[in-house]
Protein backbone atom coordinates (compact mmCIF):
# COMPACT_ATOMS: atom_id res chain seq x y z
CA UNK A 1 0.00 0.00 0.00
CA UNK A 2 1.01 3.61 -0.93
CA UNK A 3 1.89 6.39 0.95
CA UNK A 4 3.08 10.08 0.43
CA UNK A 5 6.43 9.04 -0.15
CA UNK A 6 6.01 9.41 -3.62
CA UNK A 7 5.90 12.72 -4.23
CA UNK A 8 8.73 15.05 -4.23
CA UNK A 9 7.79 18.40 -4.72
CA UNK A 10 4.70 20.21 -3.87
CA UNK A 11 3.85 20.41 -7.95
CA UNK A 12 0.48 18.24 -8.19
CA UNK A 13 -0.77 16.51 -11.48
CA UNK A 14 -4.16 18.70 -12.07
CA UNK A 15 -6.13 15.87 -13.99
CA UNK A 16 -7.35 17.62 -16.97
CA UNK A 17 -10.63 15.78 -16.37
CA UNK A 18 -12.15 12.79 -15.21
CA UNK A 19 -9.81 9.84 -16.18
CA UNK A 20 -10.73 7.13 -18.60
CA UNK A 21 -8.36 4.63 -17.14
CA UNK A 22 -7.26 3.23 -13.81
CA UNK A 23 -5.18 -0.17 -14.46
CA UNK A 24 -4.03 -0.24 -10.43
CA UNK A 25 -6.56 -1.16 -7.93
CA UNK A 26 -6.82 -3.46 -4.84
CA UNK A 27 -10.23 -5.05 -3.86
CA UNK A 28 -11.16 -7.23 -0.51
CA UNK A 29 -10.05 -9.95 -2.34
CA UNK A 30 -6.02 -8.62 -1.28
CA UNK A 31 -6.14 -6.06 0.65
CA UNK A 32 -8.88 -3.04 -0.44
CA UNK A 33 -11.65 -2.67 1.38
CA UNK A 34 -14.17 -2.95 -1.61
CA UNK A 35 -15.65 -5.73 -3.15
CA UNK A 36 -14.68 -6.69 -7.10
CA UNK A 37 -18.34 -5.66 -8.38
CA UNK A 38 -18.69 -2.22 -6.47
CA UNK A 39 -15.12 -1.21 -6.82
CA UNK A 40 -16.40 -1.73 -10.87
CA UNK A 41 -19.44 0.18 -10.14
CA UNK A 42 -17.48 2.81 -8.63
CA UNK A 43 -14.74 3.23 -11.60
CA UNK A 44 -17.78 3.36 -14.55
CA UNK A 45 -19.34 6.54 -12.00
CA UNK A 46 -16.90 8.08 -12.05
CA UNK A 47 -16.20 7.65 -15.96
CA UNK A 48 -13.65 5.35 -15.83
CA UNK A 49 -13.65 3.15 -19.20
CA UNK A 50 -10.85 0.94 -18.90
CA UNK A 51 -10.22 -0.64 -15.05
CA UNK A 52 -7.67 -3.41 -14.22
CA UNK A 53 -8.19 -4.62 -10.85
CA UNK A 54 -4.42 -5.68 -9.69
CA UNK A 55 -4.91 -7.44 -6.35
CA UNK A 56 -1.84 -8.58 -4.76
CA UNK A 57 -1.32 -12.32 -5.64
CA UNK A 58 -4.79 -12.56 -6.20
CA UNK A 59 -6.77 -13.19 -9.58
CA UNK A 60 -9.79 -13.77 -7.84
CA UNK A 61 -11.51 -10.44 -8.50
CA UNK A 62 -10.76 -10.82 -12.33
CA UNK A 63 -12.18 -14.27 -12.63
CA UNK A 64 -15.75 -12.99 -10.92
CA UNK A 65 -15.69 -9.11 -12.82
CA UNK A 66 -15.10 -11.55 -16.21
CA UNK A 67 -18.25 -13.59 -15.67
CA UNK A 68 -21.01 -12.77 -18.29
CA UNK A 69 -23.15 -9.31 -17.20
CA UNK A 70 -20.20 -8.89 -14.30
CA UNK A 71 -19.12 -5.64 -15.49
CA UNK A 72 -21.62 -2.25 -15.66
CA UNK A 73 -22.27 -1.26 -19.55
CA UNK A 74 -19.49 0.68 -20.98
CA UNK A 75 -16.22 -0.92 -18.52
CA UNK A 76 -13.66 -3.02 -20.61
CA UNK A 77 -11.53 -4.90 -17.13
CA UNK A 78 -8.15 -5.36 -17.92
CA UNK A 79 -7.19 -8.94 -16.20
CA UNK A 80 -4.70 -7.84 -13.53
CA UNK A 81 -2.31 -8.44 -10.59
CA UNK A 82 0.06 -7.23 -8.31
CA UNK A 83 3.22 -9.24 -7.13
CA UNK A 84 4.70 -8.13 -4.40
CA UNK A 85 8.67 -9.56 -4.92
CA UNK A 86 12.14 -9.55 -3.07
CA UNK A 87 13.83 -7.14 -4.36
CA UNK A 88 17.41 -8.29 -5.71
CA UNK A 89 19.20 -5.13 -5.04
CA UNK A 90 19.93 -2.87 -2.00
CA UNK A 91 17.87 0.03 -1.06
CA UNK A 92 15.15 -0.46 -3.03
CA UNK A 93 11.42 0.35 -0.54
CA UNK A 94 13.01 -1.77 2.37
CA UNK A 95 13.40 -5.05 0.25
CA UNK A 96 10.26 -4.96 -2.09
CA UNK A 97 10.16 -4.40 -5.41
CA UNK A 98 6.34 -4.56 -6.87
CA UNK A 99 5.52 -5.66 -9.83
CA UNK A 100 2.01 -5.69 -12.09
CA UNK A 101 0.72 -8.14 -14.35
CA UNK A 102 -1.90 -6.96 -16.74
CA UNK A 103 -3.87 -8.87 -19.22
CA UNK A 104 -2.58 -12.55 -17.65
CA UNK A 105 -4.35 -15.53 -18.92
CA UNK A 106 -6.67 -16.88 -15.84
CA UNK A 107 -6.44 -20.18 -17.29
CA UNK A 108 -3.07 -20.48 -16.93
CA UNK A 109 -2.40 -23.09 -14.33
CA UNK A 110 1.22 -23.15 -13.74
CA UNK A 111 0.80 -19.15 -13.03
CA UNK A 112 -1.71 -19.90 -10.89
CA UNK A 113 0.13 -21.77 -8.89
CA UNK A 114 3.06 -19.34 -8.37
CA UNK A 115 0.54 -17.13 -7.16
CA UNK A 116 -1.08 -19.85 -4.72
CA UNK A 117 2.42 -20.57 -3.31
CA UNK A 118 2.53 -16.34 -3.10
CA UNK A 119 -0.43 -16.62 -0.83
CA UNK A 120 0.95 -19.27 1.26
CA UNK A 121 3.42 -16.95 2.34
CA UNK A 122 1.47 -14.03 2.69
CA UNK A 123 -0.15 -16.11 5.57
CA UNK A 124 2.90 -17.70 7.43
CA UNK A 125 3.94 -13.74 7.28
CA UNK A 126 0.63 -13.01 8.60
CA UNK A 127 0.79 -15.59 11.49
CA UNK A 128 4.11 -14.18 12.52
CA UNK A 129 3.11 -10.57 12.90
CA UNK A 130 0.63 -11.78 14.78
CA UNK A 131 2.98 -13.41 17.29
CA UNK A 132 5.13 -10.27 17.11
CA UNK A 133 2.22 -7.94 17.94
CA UNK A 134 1.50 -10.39 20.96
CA UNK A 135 5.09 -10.28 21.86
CA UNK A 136 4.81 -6.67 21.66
CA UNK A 137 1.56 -6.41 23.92
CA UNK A 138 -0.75 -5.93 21.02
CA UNK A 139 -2.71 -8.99 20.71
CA UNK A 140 -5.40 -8.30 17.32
CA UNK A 141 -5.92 -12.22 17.49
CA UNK A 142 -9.60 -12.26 18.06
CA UNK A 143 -10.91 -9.11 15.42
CA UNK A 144 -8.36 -11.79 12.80
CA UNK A 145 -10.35 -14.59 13.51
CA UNK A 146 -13.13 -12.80 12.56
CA UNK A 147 -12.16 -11.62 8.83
CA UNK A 148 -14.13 -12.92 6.20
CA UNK A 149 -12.82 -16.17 4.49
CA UNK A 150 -12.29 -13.69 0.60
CA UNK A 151 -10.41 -11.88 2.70
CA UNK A 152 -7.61 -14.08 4.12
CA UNK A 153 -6.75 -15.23 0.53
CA UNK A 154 -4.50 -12.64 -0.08
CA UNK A 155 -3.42 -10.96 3.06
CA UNK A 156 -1.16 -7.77 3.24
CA UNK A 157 0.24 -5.36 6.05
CA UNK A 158 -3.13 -3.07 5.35
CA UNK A 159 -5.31 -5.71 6.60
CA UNK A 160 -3.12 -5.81 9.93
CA UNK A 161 -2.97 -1.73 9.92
CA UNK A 162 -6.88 -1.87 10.13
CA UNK A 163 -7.54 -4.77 13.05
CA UNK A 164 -5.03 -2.34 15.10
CA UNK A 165 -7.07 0.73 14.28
CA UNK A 166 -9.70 -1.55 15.25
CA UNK A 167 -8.45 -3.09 18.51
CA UNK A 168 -7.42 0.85 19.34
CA UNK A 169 -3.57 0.69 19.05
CA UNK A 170 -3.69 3.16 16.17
CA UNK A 171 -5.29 6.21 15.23
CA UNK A 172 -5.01 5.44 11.49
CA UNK A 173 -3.60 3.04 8.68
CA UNK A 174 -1.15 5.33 8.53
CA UNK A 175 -0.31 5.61 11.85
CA UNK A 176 0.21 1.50 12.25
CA UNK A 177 2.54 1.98 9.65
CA UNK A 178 4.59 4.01 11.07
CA UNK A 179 4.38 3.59 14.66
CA UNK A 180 3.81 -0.63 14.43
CA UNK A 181 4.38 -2.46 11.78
CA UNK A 182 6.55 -0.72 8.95
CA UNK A 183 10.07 -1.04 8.56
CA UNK A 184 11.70 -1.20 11.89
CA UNK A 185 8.22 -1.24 13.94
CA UNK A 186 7.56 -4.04 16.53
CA UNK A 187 5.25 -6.06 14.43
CA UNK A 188 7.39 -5.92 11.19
CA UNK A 189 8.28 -9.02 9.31
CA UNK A 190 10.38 -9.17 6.30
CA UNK A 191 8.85 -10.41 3.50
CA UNK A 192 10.00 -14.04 1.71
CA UNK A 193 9.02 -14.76 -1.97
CA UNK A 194 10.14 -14.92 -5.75
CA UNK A 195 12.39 -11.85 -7.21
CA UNK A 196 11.08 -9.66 -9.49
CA UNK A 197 12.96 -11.59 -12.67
CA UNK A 198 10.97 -14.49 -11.32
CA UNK A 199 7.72 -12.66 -10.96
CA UNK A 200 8.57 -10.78 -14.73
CA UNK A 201 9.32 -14.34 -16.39
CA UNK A 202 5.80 -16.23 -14.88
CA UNK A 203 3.89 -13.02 -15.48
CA UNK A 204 5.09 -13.13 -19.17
CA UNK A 205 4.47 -16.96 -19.25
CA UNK A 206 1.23 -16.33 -18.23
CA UNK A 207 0.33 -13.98 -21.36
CA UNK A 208 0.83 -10.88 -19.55
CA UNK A 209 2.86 -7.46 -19.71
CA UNK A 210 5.22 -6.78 -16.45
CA UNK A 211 4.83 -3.61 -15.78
CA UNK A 212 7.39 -2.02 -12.62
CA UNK A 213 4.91 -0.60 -9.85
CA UNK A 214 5.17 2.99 -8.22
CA UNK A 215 8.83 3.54 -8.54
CA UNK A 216 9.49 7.01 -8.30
CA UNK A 217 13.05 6.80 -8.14
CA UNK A 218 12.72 5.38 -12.03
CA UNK A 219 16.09 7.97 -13.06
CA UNK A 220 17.99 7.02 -10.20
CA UNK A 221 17.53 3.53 -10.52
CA UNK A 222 18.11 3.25 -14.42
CA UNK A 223 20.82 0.32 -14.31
CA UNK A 224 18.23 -1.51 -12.31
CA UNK A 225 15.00 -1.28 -15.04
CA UNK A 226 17.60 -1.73 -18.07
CA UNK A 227 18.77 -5.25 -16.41
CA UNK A 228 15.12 -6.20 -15.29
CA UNK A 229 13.77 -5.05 -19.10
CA UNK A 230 16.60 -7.35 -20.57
CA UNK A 231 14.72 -10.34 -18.15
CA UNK A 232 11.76 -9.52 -19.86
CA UNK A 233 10.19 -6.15 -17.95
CA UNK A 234 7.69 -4.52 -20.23
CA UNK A 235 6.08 -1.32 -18.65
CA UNK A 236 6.43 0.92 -15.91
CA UNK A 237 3.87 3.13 -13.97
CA UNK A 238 4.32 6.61 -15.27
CA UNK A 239 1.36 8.25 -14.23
CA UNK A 240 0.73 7.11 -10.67
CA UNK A 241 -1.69 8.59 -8.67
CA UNK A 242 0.47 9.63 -5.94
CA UNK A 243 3.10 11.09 -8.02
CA UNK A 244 3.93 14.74 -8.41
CA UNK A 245 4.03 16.33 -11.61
CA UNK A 246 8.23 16.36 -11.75
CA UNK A 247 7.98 12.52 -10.76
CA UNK A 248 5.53 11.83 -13.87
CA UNK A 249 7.75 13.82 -16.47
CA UNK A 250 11.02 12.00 -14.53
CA UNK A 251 9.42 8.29 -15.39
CA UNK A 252 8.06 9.11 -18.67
CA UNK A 253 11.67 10.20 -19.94
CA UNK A 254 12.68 6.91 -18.68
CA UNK A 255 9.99 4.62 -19.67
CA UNK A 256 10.40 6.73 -23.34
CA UNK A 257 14.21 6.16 -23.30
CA UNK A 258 14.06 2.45 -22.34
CA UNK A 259 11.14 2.03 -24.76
CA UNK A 260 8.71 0.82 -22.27
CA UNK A 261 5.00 0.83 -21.91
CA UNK A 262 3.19 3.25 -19.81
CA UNK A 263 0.65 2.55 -17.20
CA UNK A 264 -0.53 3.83 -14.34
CA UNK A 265 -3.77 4.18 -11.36
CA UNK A 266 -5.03 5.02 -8.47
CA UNK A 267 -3.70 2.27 -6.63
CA UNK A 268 -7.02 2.65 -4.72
CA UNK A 269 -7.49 0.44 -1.29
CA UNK A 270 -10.40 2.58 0.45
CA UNK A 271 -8.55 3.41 3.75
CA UNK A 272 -8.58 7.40 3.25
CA UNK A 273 -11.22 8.37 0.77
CA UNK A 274 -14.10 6.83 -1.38
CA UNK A 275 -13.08 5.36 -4.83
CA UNK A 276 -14.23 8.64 -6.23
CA UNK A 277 -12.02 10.85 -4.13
CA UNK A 278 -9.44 8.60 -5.24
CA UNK A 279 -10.28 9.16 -9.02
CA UNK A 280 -10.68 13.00 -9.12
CA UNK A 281 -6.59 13.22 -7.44
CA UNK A 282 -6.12 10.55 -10.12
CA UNK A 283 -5.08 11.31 -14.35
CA UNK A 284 -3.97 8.05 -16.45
CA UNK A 285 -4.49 9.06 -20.32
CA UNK A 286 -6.24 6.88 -22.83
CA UNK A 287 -2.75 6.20 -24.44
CA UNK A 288 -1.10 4.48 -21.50
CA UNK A 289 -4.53 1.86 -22.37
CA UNK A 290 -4.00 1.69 -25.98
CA UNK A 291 -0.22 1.24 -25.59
CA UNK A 292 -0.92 -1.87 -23.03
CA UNK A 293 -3.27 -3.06 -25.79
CA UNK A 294 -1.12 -2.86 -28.15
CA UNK A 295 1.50 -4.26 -26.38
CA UNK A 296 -0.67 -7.33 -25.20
CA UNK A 297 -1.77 -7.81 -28.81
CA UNK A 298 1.74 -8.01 -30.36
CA UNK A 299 2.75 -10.55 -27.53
CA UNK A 300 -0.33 -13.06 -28.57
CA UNK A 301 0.70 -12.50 -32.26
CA UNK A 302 4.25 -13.43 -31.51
CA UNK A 303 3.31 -15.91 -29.30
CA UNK A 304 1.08 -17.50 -31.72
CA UNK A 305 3.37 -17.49 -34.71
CA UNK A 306 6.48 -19.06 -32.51
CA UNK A 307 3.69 -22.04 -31.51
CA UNK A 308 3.02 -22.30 -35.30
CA UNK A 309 6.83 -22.34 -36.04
CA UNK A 310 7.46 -25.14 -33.73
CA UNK A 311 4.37 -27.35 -34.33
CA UNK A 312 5.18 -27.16 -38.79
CA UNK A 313 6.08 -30.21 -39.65
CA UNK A 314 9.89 -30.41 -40.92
């Protein structure tokens, strides 16, 4: 989950109008506090005409949005999600590195499965931040056993930030962040999973484009994105909602230069503001969604033609 760390300046992005596209959102089936059909509902209110919902490790939302009459009249749903990786290099957001997989095959079993076993650890780490927080004399233990069963699929460190606002340990999502269990807090726990070259190859596998999450630091970190484009990277989030306007001209140059595909959202999980708040702070241009078509569409040609190569008889 997001916070104002992303922005350098105090230069805001003034959306030019309501945005057609939002291709980075979290429902209740990770960790948003919405559920798949009314975040949709929300998103075509407020105009939105192209929506990826990119829950973390989690393609659940996209498999029940994709059933027939799912979606309101007018919303094309990109398929989407968010992996949440172990960064290979130092410095980079205390060990995480995120990255987004849009337009994956749900049928793919083999990338479902490297998300199940993404899961699996999302719960042992969930199990022992709830041992640390008892350690710690803040036991949430009995407002856990009460979440939903959609909601312990995929869980993340904003579930845990809202059972301590709830239990009265913290004034805010925020607040449990930094007081608890961020970086360095009493209920931290690093987090153990693939790399980001892993979660680029099975996201590519799986018919989708890897696109490099929220990195604001996109110049600085050139050396970085070159080497993770050469394993296969295809995008990175340009126009991010929490991104000032110097940080949005500072990743375009670099997504331009490295000849990757724009994208961008709202990154909306509910804690601070309605979807619609969310969406009027929030400008992704129609391009960045034609260039992730377009992208998607030349990687099922290509795909296509190298499974025709190999299958002609010789």
């Amino acid at each position: 989950m997001a916070t104002n760390r992303y922005a350098g300046t105090t230069e805001p992005v003034v959306p030019p109008g309501p945005s057609p596209v939002d291709l980075h959102t979290h429902t209740t089936r990770s960790d948003g506090v919405l559920e798949p059909a009314d975040l949709a509902a929300a998103a075509a209110a407020c105009g939105v005409r192209t929506l990826a919902i990119t829950d973390h490790d989690n393609l659940a939302a996209s498999r029940e949005l994709m059933a027939p009459g799912a979606l309101p009249p007018g919303l094309e749903l990109i398929t989407g999600v968010e992996i949440n990786t172990v960064a290979e290099y130092p410095g980079a957001w205390q060990g995480e590195l995120h990255v987004v997989g849009l337009g994956v095959d749900l049928a793919n079993d083999a990338f479902e499965a490297m998300l199940a076993a993404q899961r699996a650890r999302r719960r042992d780490r969930f199990a022992l931040t709830l041992e640390r927080l008892r350690d710690a004399g803040l036991p949430i233990d009995d407002v856990a056993a009460r979440l939903p069963a959609d909601e312990r699929a995929s869980l993340g460190r904003p579930t845990v930030a809202r059972l301590l606002v709830a239990k009265g340990y913290a004034s805010s999502v925020e607040d449990a962040f930094e007081r608890i269990i961020g970086y360095g807090g009493p209920g931290y726990v690093p987090r153990h999973g693939i790399g980001p070259r892993d979660a680029i190859a099975a996201i590519r596998a799986g018919g989708g484009l890897a696109v490099l999450a929220h990195v604001f630091d996109a110049a600085d970190r050139r050396a970085e994105i070159e080497e993770l484009k050469e394993a296969g990277l295809g995008g990175i989030e340009v126009h991010y909602r929490r991104f000032d306007a110097a940080t949005v001209r500072s990743v375009a140059e670099v997504a331009e230069d490295l000849r990757l595909v724009p994208s961008g959202g709202s990154d909306y999980h509910g804690d601070l503001e309605t979807y619609a708040e969310a969406h009027a702070a929030t400008w992704v241009p129609p391009e960045d969604a034609v260039a992730v078509r377009t992208a998607l569409a030349a990687m099922r040609t290509s795909t296509a033609s190298t499974t025709t190569a190999s299958t002609r008889p010789r």
